[in-house]
Protein backbone atom coordinates (compact mmCIF):
# COMPACT_ATOMS: atom_id res chain seq x y z
CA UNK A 1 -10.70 -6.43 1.92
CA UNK A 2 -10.40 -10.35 1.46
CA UNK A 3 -6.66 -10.91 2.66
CA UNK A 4 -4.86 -8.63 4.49
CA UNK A 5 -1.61 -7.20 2.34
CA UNK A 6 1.75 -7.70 4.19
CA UNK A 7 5.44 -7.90 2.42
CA UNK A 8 7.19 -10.68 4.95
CA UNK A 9 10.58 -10.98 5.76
CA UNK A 10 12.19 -14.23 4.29
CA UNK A 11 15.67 -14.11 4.98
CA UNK A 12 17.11 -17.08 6.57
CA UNK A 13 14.05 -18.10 7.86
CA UNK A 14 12.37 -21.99 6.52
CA UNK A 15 10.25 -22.64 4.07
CA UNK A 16 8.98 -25.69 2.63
CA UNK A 17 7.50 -26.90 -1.00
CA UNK A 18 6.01 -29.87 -0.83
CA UNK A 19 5.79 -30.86 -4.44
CA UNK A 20 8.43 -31.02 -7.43
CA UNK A 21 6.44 -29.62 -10.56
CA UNK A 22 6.98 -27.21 -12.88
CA UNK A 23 4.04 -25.12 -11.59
CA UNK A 24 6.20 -24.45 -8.52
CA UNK A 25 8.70 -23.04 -10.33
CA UNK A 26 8.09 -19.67 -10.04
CA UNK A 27 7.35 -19.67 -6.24
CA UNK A 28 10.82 -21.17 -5.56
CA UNK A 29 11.94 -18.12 -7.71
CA UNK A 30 10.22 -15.71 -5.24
CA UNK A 31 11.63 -17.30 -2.30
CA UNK A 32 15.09 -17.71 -3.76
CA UNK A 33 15.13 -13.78 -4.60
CA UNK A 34 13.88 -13.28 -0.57
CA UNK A 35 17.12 -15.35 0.53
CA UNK A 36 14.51 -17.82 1.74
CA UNK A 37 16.19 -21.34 3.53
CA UNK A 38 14.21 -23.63 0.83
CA UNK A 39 13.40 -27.06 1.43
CA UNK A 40 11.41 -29.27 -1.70
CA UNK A 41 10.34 -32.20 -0.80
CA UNK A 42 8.79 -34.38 -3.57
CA UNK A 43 9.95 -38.02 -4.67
CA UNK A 44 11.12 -36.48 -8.08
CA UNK A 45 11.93 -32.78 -9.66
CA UNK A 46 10.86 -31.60 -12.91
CA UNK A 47 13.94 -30.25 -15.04
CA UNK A 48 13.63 -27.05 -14.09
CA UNK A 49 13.37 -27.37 -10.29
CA UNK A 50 16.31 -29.94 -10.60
CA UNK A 51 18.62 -27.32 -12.41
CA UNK A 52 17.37 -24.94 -9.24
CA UNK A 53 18.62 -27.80 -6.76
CA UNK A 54 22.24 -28.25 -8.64
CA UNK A 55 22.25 -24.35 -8.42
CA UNK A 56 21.92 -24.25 -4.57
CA UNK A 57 18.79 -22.72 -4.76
CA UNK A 58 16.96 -24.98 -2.47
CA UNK A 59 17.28 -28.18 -0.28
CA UNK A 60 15.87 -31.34 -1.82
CA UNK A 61 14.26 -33.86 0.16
CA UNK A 62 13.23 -37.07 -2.17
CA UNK A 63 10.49 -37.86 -0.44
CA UNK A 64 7.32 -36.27 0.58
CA UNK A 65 6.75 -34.63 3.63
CA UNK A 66 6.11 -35.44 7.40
CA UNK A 67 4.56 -33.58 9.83
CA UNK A 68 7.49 -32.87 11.85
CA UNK A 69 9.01 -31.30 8.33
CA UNK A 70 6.69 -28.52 8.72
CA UNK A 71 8.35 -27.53 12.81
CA UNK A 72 9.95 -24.33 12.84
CA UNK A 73 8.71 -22.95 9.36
CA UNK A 74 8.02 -19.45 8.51
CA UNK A 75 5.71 -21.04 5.53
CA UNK A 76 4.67 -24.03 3.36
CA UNK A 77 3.92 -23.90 -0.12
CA UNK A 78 1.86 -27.26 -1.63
CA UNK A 79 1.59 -28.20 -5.23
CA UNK A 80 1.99 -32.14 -5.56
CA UNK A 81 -0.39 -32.54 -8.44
CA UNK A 82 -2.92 -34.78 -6.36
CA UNK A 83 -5.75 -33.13 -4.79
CA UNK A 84 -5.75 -35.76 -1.42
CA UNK A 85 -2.21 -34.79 -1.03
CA UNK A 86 -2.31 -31.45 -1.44
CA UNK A 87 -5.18 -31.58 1.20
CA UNK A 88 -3.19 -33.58 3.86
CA UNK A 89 -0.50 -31.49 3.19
CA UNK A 90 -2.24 -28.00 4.06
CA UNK A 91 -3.77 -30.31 6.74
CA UNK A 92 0.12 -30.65 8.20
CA UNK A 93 0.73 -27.02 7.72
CA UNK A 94 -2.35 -26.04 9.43
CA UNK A 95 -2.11 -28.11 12.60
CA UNK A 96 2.31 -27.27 13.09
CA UNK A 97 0.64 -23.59 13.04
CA UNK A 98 2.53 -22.76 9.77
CA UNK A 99 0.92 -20.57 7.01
CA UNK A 100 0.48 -22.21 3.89
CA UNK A 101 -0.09 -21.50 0.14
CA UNK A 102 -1.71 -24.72 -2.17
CA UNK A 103 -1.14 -23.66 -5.56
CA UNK A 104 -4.48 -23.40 -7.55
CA UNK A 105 -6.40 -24.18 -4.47
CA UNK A 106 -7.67 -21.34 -2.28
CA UNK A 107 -10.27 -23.06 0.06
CA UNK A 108 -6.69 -24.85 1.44
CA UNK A 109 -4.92 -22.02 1.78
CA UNK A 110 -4.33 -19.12 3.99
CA UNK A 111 -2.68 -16.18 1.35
CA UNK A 112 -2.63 -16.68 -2.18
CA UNK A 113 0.29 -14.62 -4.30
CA UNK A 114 -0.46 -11.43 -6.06
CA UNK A 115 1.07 -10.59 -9.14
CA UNK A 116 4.23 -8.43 -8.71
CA UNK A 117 6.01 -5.54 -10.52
CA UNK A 118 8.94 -5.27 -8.62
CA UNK A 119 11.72 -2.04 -9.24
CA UNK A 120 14.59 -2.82 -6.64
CA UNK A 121 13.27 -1.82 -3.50
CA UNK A 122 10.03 -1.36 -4.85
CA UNK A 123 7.40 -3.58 -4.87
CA UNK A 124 3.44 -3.18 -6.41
CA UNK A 125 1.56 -6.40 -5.40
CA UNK A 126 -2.04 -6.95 -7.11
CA UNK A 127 -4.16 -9.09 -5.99
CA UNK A 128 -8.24 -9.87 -6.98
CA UNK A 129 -8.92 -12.26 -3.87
CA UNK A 130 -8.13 -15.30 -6.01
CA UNK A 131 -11.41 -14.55 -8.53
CA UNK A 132 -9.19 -13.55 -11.84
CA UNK A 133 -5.56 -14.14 -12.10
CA UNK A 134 -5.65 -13.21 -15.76
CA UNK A 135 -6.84 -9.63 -14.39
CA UNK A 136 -3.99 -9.33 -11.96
CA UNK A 137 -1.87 -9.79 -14.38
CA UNK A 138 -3.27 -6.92 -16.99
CA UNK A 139 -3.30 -4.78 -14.15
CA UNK A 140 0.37 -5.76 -13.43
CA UNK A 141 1.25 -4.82 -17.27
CA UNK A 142 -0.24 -1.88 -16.92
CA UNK A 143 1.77 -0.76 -13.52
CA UNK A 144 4.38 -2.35 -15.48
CA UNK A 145 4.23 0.00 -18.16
CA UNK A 146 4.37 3.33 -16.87
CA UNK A 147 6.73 2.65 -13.91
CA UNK A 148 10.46 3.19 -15.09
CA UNK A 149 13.05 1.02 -14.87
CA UNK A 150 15.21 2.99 -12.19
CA UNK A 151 11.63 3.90 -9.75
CA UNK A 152 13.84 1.49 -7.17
CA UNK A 153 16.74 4.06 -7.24
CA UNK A 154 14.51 7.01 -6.34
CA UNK A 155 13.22 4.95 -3.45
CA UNK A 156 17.28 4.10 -2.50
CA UNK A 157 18.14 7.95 -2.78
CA UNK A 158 14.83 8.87 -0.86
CA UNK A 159 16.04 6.57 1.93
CA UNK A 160 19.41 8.53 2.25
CA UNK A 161 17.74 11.88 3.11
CA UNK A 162 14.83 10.59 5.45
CA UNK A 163 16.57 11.36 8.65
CA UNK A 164 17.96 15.12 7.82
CA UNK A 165 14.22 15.92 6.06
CA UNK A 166 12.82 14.63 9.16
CA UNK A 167 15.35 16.67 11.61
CA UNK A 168 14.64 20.02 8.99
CA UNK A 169 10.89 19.37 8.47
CA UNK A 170 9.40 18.39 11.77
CA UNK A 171 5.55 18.63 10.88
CA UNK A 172 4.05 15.21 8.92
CA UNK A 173 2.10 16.86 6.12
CA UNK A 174 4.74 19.50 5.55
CA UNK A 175 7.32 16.77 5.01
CA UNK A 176 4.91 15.01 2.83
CA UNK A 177 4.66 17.75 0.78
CA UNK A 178 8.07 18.30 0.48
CA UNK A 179 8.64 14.63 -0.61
CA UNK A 180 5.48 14.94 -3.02
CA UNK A 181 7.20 17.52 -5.13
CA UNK A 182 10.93 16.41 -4.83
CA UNK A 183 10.11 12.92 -5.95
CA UNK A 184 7.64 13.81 -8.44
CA UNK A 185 9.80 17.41 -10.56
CA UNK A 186 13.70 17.35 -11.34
CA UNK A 187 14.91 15.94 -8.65
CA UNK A 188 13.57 12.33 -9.22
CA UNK A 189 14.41 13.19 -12.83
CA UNK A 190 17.65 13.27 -12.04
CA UNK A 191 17.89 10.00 -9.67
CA UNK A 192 16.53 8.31 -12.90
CA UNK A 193 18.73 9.89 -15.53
CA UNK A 194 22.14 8.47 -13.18
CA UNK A 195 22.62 11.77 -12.09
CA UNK A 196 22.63 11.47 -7.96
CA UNK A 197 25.15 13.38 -7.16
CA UNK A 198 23.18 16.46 -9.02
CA UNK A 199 20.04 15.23 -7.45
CA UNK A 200 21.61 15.21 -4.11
CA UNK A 201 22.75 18.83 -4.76
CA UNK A 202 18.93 19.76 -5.66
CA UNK A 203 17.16 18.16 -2.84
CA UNK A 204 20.09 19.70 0.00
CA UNK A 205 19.31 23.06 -1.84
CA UNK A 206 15.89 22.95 -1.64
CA UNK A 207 15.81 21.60 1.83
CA UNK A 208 18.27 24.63 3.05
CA UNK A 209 15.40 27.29 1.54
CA UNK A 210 13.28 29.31 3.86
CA UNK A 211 10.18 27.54 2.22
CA UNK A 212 11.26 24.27 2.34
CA UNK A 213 8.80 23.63 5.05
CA UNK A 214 5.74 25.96 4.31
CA UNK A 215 3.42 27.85 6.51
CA UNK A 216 0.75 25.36 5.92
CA UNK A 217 -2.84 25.96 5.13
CA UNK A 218 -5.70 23.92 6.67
CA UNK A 219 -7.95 22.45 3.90
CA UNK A 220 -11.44 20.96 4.20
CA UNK A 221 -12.45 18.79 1.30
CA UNK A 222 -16.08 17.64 1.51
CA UNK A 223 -17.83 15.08 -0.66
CA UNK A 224 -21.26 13.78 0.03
CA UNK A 225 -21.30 10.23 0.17
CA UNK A 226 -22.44 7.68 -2.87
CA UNK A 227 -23.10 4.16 -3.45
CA UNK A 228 -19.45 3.73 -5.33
CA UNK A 229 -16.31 5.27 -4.20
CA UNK A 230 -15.57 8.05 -7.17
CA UNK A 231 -11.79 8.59 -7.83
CA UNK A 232 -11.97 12.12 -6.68
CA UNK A 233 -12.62 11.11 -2.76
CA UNK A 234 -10.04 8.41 -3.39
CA UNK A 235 -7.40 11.06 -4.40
CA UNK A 236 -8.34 12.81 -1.51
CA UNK A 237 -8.21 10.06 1.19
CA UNK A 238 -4.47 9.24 0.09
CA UNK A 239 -3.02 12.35 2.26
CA UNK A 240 -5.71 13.15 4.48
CA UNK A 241 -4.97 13.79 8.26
CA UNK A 242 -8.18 13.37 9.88
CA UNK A 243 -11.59 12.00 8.04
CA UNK A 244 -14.99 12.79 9.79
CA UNK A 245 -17.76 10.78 8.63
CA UNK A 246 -21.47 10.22 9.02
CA UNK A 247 -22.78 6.63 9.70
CA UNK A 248 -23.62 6.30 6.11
CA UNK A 249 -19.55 5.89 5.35
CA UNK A 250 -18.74 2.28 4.66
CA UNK A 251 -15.68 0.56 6.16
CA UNK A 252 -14.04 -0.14 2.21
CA UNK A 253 -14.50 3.94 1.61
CA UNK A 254 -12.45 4.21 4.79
CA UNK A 255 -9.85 1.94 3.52
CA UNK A 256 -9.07 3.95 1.15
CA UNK A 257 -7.30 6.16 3.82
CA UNK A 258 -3.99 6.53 4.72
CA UNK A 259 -3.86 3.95 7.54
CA UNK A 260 -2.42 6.47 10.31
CA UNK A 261 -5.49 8.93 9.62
CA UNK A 262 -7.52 9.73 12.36
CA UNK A 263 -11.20 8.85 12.20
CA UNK A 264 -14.33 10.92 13.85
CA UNK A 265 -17.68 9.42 13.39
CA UNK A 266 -20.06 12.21 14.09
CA UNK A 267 -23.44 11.79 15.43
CA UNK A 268 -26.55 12.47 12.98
CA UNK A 269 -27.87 15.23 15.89
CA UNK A 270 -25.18 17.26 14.68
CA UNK A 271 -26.51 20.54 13.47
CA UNK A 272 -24.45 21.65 10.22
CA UNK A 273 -23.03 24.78 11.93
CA UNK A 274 -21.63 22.73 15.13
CA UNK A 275 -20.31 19.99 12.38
CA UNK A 276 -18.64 23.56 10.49
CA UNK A 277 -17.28 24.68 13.64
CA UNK A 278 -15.68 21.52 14.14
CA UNK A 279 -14.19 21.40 11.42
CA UNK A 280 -12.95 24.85 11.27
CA UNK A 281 -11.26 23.95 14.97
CA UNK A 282 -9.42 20.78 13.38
CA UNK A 283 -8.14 22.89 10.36
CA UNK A 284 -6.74 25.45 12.28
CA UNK A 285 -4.22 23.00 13.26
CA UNK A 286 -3.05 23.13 9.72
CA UNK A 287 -4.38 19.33 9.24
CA UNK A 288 -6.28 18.48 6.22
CA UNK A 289 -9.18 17.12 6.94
CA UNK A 290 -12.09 14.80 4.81
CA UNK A 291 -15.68 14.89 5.18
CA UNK A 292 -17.82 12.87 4.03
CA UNK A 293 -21.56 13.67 4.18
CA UNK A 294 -24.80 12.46 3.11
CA UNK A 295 -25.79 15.04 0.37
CA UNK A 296 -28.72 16.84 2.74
CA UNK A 297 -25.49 17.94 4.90
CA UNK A 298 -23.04 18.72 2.09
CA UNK A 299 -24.95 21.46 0.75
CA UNK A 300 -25.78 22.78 4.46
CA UNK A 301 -22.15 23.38 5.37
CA UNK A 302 -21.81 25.57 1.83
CA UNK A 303 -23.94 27.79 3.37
CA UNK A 304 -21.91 28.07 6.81
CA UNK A 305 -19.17 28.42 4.12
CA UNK A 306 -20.65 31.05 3.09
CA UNK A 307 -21.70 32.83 6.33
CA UNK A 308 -18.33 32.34 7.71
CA UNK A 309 -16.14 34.05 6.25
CA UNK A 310 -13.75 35.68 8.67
CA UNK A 311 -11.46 32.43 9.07
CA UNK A 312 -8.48 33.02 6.63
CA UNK A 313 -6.50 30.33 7.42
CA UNK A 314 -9.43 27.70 6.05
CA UNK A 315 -9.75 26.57 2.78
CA UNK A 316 -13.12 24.78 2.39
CA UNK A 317 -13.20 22.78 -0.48
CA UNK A 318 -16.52 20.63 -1.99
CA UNK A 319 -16.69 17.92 -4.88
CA UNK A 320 -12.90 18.54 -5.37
CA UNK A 321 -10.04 16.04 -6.19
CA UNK A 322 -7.32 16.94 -3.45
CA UNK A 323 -4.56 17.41 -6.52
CA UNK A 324 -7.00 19.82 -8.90
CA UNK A 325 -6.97 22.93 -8.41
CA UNK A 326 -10.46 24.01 -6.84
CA UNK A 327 -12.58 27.30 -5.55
CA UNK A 328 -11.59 28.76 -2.39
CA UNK A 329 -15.52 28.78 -0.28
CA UNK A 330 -13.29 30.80 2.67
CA UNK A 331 -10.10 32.93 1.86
């Protein structure tokens, strides 16, 4: 990972453009929609920054800006025109301690923008470390296409219910999995047809059922390790409780992780039956668990899979996505 991903809060806090060009049109947008306290400064505006001014949008300074402009900022975004200036600017950012974005120039900046598909609360930033806009942006039509209109609302109705799910459904990956399935079947349907009031109904009903919060299973999913990531282990890493890894794991393949799993490297002296056992132990605390496993070791554990039996409350799982169904190695 090339930049770190973070969504920042704006609102109220200072910003400055330095420049008054067209280009910068759609950053002042951005900021304008995060209730950003704009200030331009740039000797002249082009028409559409100047119909932003007369709206309020933004403060405008006709002049370019100082060092002590930059005091107090949250950010600063550059994009005179002239190379020199946009240097000296990101020099003045840089040296107030302020963050700061020159537009079409990455070795001056600190964060470049992603492309955005934004549903209300919802936001899907895409970003390619600055090497190919144009492909941030087909990957943005393509999010952009098969996310509806109303995905926000679901996220707004979601938000209503977190703190009685969380009161009624103590455990993390049982609550996950009661989220999974009542965002994903009728009741999101409902959020998105209008109908809240009848998905409210749903979700309280369903929450109020004896199996609302299921007895839950522990589940071993192991996948020997390769060169490139497959999708399967990346499905599986999205709602995994605990990964245990040889040293062969890279750090990107553990990225792919949710960022609150736990992570075990285990030492190559491991035998396969002591790795089995401990795996077995973490399971039986209903966690799902990852391994990943040069391919020597993956087909070792099958056979303590298969000479273990006697746990029923195991499900071993190899060369499986996590969402596909898959053969039970211990039942």
């Amino acid at each position: 990972m090339q930049q770190f991903p973070i969504f920042l809060n704006l609102a109220g806090r200072k910003v400055l453009v330095a420049g008054g060009g067209q280009a910068l049109a759609a950053r002042l947008r951005f900021l304008k929609s995060a209730d950003a306290d704009i200030s331009v400064f740039a000797e002249a505006l082009d028409p559409e920054l100047a119909a932003l001014a007369e709206s309020g949008a933004f403060n405008w300074h006709s002049r370019n800006a100082v060092p002590s402009d930059f005091e107090n900022c949250a950010l600063a975004f550059i994009g005179t025109g002239d190379l020199d200036m946009d240097h000296r600017m990101s020099g003045m950012a840089r040296a107030t301690g302020v963050t700061v974005n020159v537009l079409d120039r990455p070795e001056l900046s600190d964060f470049i923008m992603p492309a955005i598909v934004e549903r209300g609360p919802v936001t899907a930033a895409i970003s390619t470390g600055g090497m190919s806009p144009t492909l941030a942006q087909i990957i943005r039509r393509e999010i952009e296409s098969i996310l509806p209109a109303r995905t926000g609302a679901i996220a707004e109705f979601a938000n209503r219910f977190r703190d009685v799910v969380r009161a009624m459904i103590p455990i993390s990956r049982a609550r996950r999995s009661f989220w999974r399935e009542a965002l994903t079947g009728p009741i999101a349907d409902e959020v998105l047809a209008g109908k809240t009031d009848n998905a409210a109904r749903r979700l309280m009903q369903k929450l109020n059922r004896s199996d609302a919060a299921p007895n839950l299973q522990g589940r071993i999913l192991i996948f020997a390790t390769a060169p490139e990531i497959s999708d399967a282990v990346r499905a599986a890493l999205i709602d995994v409780d605990v990964i245990i890894h040889d040293a062969t794991v890279t750090e990107a393949m553990l990225g792919c992780a949710r960022r609150d799993a736990e992570r075990i490297a285990f030492s190559p002296s491991i035998s396969d039956a002591e790795l089995y056992h401990r795996l077995a132990a973490l399971a039986d605390d209903s966690k799902t668990i990852v391994c990943l496993v040069d391919p020597t070791l993956e087909e070792a554990l099958r056979g303590q899979a298969r000479a273990n039996t006697q746990r029923s409350n195991v499900e071993m799982v190899f060369d499986a996505p996590i969402f596909e169904s898959s053969q039970r190695l211990v039942s």
